[in-house]
Protein backbone atom coordinates (compact mmCIF):
# COMPACT_ATOMS: atom_id res chain seq x y z
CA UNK A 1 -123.90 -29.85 -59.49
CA UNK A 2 -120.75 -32.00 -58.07
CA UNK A 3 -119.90 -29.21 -55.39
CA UNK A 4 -116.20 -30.82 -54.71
CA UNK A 5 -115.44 -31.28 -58.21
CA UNK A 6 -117.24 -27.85 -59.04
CA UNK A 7 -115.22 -25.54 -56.30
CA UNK A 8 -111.59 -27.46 -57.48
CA UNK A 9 -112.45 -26.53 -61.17
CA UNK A 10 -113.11 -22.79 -60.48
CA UNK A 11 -110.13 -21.90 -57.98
CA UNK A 12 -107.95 -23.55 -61.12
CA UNK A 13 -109.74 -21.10 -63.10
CA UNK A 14 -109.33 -18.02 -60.81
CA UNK A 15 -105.74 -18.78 -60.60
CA UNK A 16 -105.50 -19.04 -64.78
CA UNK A 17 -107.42 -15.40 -64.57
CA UNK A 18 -105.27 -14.05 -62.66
CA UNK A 19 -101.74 -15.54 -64.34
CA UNK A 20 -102.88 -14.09 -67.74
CA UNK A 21 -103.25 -10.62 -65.53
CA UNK A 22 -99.58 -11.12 -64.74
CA UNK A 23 -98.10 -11.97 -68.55
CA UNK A 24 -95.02 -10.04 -69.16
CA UNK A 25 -94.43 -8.29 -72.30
CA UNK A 26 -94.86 -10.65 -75.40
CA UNK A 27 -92.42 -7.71 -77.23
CA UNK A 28 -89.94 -7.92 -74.35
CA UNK A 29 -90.13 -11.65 -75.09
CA UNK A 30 -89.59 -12.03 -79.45
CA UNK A 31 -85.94 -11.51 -79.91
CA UNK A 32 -85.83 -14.96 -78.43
CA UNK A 33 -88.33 -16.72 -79.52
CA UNK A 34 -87.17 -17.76 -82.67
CA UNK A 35 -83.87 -18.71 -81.55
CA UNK A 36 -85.10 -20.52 -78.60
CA UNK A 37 -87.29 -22.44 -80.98
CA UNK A 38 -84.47 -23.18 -83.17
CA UNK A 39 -82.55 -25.05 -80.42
CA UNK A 40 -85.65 -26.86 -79.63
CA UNK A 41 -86.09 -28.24 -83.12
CA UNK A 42 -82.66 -29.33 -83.36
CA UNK A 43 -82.21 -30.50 -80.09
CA UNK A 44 -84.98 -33.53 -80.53
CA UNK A 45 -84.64 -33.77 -84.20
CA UNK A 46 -83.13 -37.44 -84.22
CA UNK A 47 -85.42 -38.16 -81.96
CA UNK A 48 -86.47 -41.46 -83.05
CA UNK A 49 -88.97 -42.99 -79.66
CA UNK A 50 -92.40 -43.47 -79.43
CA UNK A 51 -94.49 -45.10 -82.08
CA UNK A 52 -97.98 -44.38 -84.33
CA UNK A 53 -100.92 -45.14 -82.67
CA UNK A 54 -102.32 -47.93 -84.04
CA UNK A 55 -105.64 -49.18 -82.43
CA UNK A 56 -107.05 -46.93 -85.09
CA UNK A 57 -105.87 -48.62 -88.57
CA UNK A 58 -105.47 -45.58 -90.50
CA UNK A 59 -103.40 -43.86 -87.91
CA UNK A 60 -100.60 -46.51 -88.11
CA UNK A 61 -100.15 -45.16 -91.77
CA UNK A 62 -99.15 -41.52 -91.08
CA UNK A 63 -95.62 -40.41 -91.85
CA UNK A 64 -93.77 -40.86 -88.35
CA UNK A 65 -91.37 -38.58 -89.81
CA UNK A 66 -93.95 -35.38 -89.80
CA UNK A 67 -92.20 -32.86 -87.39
CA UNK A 68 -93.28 -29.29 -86.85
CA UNK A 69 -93.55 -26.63 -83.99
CA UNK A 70 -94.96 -23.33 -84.37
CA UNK A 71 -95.59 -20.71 -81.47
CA UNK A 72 -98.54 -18.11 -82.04
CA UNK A 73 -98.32 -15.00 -80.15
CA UNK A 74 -101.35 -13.37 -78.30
CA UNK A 75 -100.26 -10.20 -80.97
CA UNK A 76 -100.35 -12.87 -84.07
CA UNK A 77 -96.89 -12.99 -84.63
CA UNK A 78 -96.13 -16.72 -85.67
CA UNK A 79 -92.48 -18.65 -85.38
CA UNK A 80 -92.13 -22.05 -86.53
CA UNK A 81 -89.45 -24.71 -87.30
CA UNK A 82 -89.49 -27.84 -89.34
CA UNK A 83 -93.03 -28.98 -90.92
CA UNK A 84 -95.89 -26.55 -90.46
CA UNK A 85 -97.78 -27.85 -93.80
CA UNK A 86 -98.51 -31.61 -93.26
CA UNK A 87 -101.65 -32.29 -91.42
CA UNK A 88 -102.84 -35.10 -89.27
CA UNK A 89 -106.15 -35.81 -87.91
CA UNK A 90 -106.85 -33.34 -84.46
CA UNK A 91 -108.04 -36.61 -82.43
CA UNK A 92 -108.69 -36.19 -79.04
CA UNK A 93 -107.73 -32.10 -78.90
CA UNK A 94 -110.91 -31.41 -80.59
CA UNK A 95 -112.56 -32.41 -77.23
CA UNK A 96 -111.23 -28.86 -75.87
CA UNK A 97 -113.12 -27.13 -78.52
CA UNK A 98 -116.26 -28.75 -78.45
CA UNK A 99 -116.49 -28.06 -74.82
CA UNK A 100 -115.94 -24.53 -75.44
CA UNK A 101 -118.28 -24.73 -78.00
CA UNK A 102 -120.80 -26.39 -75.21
CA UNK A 103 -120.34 -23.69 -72.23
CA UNK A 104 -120.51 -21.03 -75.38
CA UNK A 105 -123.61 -22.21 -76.10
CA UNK A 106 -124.69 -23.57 -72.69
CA UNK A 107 -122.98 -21.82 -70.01
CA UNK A 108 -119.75 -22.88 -68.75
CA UNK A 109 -121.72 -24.09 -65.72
CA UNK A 110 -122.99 -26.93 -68.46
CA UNK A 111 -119.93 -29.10 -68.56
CA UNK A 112 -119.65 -29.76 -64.49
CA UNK A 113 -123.38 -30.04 -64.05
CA UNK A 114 -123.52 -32.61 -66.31
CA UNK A 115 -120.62 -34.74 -66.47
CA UNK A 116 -118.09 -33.33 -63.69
CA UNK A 117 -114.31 -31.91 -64.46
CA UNK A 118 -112.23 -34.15 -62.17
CA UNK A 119 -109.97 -35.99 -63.73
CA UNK A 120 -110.91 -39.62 -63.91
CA UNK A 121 -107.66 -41.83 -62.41
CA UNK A 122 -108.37 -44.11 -65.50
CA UNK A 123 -107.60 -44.19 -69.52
CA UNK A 124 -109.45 -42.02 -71.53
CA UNK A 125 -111.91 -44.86 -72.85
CA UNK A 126 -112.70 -46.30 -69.17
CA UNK A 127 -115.94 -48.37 -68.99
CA UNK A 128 -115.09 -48.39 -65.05
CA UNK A 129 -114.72 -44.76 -64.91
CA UNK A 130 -118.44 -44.18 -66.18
CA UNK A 131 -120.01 -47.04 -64.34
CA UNK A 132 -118.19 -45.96 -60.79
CA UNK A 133 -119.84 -43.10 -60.31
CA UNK A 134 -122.88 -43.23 -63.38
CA UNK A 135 -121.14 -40.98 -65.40
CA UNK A 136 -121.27 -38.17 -62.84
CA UNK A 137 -117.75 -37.75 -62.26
CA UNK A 138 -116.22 -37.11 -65.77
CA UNK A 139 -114.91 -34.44 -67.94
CA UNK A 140 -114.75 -33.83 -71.36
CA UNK A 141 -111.33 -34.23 -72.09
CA UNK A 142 -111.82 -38.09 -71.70
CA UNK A 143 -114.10 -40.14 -74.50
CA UNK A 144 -117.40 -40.60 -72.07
CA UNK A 145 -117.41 -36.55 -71.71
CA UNK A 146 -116.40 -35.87 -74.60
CA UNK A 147 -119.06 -37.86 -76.29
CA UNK A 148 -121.55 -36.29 -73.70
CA UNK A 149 -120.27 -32.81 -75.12
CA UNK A 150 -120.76 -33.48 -78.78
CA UNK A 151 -124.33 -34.39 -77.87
CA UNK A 152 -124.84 -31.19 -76.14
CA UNK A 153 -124.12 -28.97 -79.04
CA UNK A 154 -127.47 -27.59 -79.88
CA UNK A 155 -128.78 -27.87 -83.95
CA UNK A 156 -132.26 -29.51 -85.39
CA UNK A 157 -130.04 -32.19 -87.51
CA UNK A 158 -126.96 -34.10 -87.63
CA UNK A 159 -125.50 -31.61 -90.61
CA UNK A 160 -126.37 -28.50 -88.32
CA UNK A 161 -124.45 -29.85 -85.30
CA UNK A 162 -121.42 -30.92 -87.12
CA UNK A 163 -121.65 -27.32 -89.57
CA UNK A 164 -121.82 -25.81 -86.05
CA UNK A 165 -118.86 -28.06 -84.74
CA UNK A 166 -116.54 -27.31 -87.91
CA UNK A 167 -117.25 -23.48 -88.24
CA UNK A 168 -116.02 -23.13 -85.08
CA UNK A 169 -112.86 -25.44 -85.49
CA UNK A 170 -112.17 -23.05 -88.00
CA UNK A 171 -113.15 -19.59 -86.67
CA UNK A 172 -110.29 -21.03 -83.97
CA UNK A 173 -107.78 -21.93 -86.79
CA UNK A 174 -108.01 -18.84 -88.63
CA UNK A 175 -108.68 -20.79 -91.79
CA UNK A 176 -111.30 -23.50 -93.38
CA UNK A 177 -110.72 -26.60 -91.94
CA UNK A 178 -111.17 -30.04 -93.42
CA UNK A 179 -112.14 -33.75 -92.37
CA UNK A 180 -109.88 -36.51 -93.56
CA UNK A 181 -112.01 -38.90 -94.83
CA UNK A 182 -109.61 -42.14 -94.42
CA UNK A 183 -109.45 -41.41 -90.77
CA UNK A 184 -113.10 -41.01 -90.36
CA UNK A 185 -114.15 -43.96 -92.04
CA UNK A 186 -111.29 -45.73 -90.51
CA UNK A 187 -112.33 -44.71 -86.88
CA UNK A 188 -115.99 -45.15 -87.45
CA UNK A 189 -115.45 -48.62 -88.60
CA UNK A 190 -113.67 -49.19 -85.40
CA UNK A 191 -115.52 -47.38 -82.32
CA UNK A 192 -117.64 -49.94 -81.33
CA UNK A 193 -116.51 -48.88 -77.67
CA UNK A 194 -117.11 -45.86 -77.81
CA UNK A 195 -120.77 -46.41 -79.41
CA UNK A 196 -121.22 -48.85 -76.03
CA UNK A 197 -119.62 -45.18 -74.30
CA UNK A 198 -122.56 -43.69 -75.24
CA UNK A 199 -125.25 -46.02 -74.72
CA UNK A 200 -124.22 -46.39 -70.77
CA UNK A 201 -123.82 -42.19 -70.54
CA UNK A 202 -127.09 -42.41 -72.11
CA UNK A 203 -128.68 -44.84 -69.85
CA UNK A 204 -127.10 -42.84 -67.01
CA UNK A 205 -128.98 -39.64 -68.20
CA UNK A 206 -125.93 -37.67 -69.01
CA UNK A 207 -126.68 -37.59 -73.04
CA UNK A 208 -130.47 -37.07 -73.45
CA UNK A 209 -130.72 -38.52 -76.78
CA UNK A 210 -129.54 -40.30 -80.36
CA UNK A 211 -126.48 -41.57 -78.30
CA UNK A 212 -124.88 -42.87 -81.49
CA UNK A 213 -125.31 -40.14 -83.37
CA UNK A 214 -123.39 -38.29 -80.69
CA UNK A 215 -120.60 -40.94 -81.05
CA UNK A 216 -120.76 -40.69 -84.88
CA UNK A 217 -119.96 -36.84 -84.51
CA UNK A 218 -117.49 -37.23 -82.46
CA UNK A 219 -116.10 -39.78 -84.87
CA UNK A 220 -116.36 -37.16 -87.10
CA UNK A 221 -114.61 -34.61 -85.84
CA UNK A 222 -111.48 -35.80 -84.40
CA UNK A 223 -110.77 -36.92 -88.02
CA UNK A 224 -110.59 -33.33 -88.63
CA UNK A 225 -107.23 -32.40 -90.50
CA UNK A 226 -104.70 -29.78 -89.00
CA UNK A 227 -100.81 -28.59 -89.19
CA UNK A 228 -98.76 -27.20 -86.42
CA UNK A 229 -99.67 -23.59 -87.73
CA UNK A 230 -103.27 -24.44 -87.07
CA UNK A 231 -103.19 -26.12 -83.58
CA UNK A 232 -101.04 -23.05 -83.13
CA UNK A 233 -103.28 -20.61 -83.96
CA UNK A 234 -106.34 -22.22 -82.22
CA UNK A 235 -103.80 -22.00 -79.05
CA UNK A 236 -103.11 -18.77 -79.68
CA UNK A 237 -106.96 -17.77 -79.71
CA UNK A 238 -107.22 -19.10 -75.75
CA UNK A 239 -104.07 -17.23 -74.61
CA UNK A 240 -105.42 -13.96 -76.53
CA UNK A 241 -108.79 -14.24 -74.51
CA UNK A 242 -110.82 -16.39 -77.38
CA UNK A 243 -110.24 -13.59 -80.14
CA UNK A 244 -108.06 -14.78 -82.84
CA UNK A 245 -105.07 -12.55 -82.64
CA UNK A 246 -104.87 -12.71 -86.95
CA UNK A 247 -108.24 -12.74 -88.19
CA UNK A 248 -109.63 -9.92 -84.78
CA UNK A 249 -112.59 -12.42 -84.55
CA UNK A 250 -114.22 -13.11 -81.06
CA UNK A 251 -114.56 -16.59 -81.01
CA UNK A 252 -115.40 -16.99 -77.87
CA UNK A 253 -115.97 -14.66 -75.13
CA UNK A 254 -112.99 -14.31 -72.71
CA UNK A 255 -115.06 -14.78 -69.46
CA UNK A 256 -115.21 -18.43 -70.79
CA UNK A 257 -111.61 -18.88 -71.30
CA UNK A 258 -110.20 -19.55 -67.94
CA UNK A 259 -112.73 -22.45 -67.29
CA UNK A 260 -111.57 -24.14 -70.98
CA UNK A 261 -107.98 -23.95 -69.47
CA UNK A 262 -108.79 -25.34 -66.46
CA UNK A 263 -110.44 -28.56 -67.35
CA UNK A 264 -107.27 -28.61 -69.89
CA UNK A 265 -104.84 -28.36 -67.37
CA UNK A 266 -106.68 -31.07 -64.94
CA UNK A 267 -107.23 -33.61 -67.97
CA UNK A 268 -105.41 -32.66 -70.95
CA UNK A 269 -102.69 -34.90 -71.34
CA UNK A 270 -104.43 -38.24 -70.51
CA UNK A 271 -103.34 -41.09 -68.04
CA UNK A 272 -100.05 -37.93 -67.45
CA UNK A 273 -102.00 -34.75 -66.95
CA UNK A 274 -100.57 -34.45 -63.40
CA UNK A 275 -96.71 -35.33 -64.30
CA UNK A 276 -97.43 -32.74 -67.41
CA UNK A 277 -99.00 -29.56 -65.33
CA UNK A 278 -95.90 -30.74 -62.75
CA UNK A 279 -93.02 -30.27 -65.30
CA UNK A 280 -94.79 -27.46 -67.68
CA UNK A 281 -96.89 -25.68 -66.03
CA UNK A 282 -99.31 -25.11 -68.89
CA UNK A 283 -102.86 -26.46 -69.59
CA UNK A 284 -102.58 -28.24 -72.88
CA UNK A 285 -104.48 -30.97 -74.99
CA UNK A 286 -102.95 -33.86 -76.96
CA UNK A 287 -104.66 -36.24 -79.58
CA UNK A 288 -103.09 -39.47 -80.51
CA UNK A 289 -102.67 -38.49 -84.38
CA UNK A 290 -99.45 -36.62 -82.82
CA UNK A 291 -100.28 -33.61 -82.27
CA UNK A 292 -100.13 -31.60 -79.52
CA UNK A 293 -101.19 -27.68 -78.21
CA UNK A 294 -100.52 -26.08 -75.02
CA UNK A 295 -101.55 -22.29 -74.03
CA UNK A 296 -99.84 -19.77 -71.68
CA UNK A 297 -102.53 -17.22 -71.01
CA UNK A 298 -101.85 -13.65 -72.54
CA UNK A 299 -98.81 -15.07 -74.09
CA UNK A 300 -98.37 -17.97 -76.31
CA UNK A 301 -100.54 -21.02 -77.84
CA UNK A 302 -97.38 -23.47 -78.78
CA UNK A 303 -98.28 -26.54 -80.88
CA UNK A 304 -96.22 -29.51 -81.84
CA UNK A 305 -96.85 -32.60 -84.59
CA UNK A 306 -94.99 -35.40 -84.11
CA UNK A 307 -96.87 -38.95 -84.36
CA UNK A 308 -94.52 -41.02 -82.50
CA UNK A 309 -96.21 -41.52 -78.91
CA UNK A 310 -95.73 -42.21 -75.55
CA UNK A 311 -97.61 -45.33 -73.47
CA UNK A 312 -99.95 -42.80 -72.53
CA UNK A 313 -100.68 -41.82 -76.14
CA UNK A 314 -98.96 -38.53 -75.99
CA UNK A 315 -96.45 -37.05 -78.81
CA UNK A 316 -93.08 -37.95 -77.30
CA UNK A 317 -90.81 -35.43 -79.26
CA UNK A 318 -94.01 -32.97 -78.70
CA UNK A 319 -94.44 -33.00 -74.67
CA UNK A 320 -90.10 -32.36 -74.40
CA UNK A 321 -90.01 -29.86 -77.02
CA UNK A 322 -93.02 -28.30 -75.02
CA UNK A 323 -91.47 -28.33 -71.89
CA UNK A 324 -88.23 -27.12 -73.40
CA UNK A 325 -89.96 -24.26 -74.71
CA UNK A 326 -92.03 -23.33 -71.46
CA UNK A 327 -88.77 -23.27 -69.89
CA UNK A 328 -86.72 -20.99 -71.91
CA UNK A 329 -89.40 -18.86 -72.75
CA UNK A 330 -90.92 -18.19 -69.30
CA UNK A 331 -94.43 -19.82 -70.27
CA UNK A 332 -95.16 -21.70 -67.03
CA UNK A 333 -98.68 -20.30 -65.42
CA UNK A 334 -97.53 -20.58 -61.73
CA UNK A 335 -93.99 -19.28 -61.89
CA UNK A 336 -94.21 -15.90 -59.70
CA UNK A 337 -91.15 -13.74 -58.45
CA UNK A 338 -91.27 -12.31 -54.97
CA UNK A 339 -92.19 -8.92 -54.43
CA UNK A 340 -89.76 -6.04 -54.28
CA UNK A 341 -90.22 -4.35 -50.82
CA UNK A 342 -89.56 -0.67 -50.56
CA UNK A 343 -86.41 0.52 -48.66
C-alpha cells in the first residue's frame, strides 16, 4: 500500500461522503433545470473549436457536428437538449467503470494497492510515468492503470471477463449496450503502445498475467457505443449511490461510490484534471470519442457529446457547457454557505 497516495485518496473520498450528505433538494432544484440547460445548448451551439481525435483512424470519421447534453437526476428525471440518440465510442470513460467494477469485485482497497491513485503529472499513455516509479504510482484513469484494471476483473476466459465488463456497462446505462466494431478493429490495429503498456506493468508485477489480453479488452471496451442519455444515466447511477435511479437496480454498493469519485476527480480529465476540479468542482471522466460525464453526488450525473477536442483530448463545447451548468445549477461538491448563528 502507497500510504501518501492512499491517505490523499480517502480524505477526497470522506469529503465526497459528506457533500452528497449536504445535497439540497433535487425538487427545489427542476423548475430550472430545463431552462438552464436550454441556455447552455444555445449558448455554445456555434461553437465551432477543437477537432476529432485522430491518432485513432476511425475516430477522425465521426460527425463533429454530434451535439447533445442530458442531465439525469438522482430521482430519474432526465432533461436533455440537442442530440441524445447518436452514439460514439465511450473511450477512455469506461476506465471509471471498470475500476468500479475492480473494487466491486476486489475491494476498493484493490486499485491503490496495486497501481496507486495519484495523478501521474504526465499524458495518459506515459511510458515515463510507469517506468519512474515501476508502475507503483498510477491510477486507473490513465492507460497503464487502466490496463492493470481490465486485467483484474476476475472470469476463467476472455468472453467471461468482457460478458462481465459489458453487463455492467449496461446495468450502469439502464439499457443493453453495444461495441462498435469499426472502432474496435480500428483501435486494435493501432495500440501497439499500449500492448508495450502492458508488457512493462506486467514485468513490474502490477498485471499478473496474459498482459495482451488485458490490452485487447481494454481495446474492446472503450469501443463501446453510447449517447448523451446513456453517459447520463451511468452518471446518474454514482450521484444516486450506485443504484440506477430508473431501472431501482443496485449496481454497485454505495460504500464504494465515494472512492470511484475520488480517483475521478484527481484524474478524470487528463493532462487538466486540476484546472477542471478548480473551475467545476465535480469529479468527472472524459474519453476522446467526445464525450464527456461528470457527477454531483445526491444530485445530478450531467453528460455531454461533442467530438471536437481540446490539446488535452477533452470535449471543448463539453467541459464549458459543464461548467456552465455546475454553475447555474449549484452542482459544485465544495461550495458550502456559512452557518446561521442563533440570535
Amino acid at each position: 500500500m502507497h500510504t501518501k497516495s492512499h491517505t490523499r485518496y480517502a480524505a477526497v473520498a470522506v469529503a465526497l461522503t459528506v457533500a452528497a450528505g449536504l445535497t439540497l433538494s433535487v425538487h427545489a432544484q427542476t423548475g430550472n433545470v430545463q431552462a438552464a440547460i436550454d441556455a447552455a445548448y444555445t449558448k455554445y451551439r456555434t461553437l465551432q473549436e477543437g477537432k476529432n481525435a485522430d491518432y485513432i483512424p476511425a475516430l477522425a470519421k465521426v460527425d463533429s457536428n454530434i451535439y447533445g447534453i442530458a442531465v439525469v437526476g438522482a430521482d430519474g428525471k432526465a432533461y436533455t437538449a440537442g442530440d441524445i440518440k447518436s452514439e460514439v465510442s465511450i473511450q477512455s470513460i469506461s476506465k471509471v467503470f471498470t475500476m468500479a467494477l475492480v473494487m466491486e469485485e476486489s475491494g476498493v482497497d484493490s486499485i491503490p494497492s496495486n497501481m496507486g491513485v495519484d495523478a501521474t503529472g504526465q499524458v495518459f499513455n506515459s511510458i515515463t510515468a510507469v517506468e519512474q516509479y515501476k508502475g507503483a504510482e498510477m491510477n486507473a484513469m490513465v492507460n497503464p492503470g487502466a490496463i492493470t484494471a481490465t486485467s483484474m476483473v476476475k472470469g476463467a476466459t476472455r468472453d467471461e471477463i468482457w460478458r462481465k465488463i459489458l453487463t455492467f456497462y449496461s446495468d450502469f446505462a439502464g439499457r443493453q449496450l453495444a461495441v462498435n466494431q469499426e472502432v474496435f478493429k480500428s483501435e486494435a490495429d493501432t495500440n501497439q503502445r499500449n500492448q508495450a503498456i502492458s508488457m512493462l506493468m506486467f514485468a513490474y508485477g502490477h498485471i499478473k498475467a496474459e498482459p495482451l489480453r488485458a490490452t485487447d479488452i481494454y481495446t474492446e471496451q472503450c469501443a463501446v457505443n453510447v449517447n448523451a442519455r446513456d453517459l447520463a444515466m451511468m452518471a446518474a447511477t454514482l450521484a444516486n449511490g450506485g443504484k440506477n435511479p430508473v431501472t431501482g437496480k443496485q449496481v454497485i454498493k454505495a460504500a464504494t461510490v465515494p472512492y470511484v469519485l475520488a480517483v475521478m476527480a484527481t484524474a478524470g480529465l487528463y493532462d487538466d484534471s486540476g484546472k477542471w476540479l478548480f473551475t467545476t468542482g465535480l469529479p468527472a471522466k472524459s474519453g476522446v470519442g467526445g464525450g464527456i460525464l461528470a457527477v454531483s453526488p445526491g444530485k445530478f450525473g450531467v453528460a455531454v457529446i461533442s467530438p471536437r477536442l481540446d490539446a488535452a483530448g477533452n470535449s471543448v463545447r463539453g467541459a464549458l457547457l459543464t461548467k456552465h451548468l455546475s454553475d447555474t445549477l449549484g452542482l459544485n461538491i465544495y461550495t458550502s454557505a456559512p452557518a446561521v448563528t442563533p440570535t
